[in-house]
Protein backbone atom coordinates (compact mmCIF):
# COMPACT_ATOMS: atom_id res chain seq x y z
CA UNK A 1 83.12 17.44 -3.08
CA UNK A 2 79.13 16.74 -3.99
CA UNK A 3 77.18 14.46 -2.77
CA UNK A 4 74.82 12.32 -4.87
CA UNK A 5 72.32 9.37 -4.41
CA UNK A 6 72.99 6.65 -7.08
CA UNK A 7 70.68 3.67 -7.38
CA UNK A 8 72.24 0.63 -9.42
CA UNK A 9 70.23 -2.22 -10.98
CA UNK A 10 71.35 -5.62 -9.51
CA UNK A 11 72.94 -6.49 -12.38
CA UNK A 12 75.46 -3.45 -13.02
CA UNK A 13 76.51 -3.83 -9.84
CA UNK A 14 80.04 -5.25 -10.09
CA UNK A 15 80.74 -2.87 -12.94
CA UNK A 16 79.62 -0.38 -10.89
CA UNK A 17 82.17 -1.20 -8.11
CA UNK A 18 84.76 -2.07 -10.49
CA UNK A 19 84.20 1.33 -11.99
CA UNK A 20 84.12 3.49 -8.48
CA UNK A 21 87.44 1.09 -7.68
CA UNK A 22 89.13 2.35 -10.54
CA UNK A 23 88.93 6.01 -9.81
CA UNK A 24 88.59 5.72 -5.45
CA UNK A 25 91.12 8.59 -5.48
CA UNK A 26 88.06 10.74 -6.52
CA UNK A 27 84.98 8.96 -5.81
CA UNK A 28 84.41 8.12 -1.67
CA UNK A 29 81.31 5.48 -0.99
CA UNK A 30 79.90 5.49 1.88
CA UNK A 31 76.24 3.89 2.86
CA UNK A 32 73.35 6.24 4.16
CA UNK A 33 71.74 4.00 7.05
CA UNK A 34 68.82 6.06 6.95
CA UNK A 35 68.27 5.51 3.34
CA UNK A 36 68.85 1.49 4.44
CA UNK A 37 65.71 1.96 6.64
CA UNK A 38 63.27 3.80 5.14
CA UNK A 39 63.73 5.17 1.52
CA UNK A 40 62.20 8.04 2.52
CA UNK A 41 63.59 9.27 5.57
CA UNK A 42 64.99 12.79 3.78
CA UNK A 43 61.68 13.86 2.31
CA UNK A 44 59.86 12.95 6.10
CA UNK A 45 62.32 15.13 7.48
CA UNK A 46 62.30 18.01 5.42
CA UNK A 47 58.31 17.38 5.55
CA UNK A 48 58.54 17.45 9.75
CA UNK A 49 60.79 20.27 9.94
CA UNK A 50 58.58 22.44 7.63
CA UNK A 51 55.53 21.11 10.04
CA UNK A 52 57.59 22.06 13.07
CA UNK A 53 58.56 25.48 11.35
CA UNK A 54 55.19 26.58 10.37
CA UNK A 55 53.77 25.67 14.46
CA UNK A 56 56.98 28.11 15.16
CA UNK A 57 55.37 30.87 12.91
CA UNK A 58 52.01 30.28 13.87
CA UNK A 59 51.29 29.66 10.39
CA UNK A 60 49.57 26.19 11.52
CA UNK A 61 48.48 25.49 15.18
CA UNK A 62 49.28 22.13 17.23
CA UNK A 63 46.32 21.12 19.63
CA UNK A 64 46.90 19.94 23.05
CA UNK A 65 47.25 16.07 23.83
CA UNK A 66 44.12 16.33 25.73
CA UNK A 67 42.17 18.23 22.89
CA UNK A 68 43.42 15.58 20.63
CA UNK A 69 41.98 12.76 22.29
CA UNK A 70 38.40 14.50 23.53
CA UNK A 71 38.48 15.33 19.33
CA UNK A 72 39.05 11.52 19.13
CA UNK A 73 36.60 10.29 21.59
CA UNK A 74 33.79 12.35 19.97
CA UNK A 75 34.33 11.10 16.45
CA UNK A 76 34.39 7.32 18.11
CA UNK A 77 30.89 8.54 19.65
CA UNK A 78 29.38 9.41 16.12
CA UNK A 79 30.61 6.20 15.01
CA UNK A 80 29.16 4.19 17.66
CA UNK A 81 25.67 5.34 16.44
């Protein structure tokens, strides 16, 4: 079995149904929550685990907390002048 993503105007809906009723011995619906919530929430993922995989490698480097925030608080000081 394959998976697909299938968007549907409005106003096919019904047939759409109608159509997936018609042939349910070989079509299965089911609806992706995540999708529900953000439309996007596949490509972030793949995004953060490439992120996460390249820290892993070394490829890219992750700062401290702390470094973050002195980073943070010396920008906010250039701004402040």
């Amino acid at each position: 079995m394959q998976t697909l993503t299938v968007q549907v105007q409005d106003s096919f809906m019904q047939e759409f149904l109608n159509f997936v009723q018609e042939r349910q011995e070989n079509i299965h619906i089911e609806k992706d929550y995540n999708l529900e919530h953000d439309p996007y929430f596949y490509r972030r993922q793949r995004e953060l685990h490439q992120i996460r995989d390249d820290i892993k490698s070394g490829k890219t480097e992750m700062i401290s907390h702390d470094d973050f925030w002195d980073e943070i608080d010396s920008f906010s000081e250039t701004l402040d002048k």
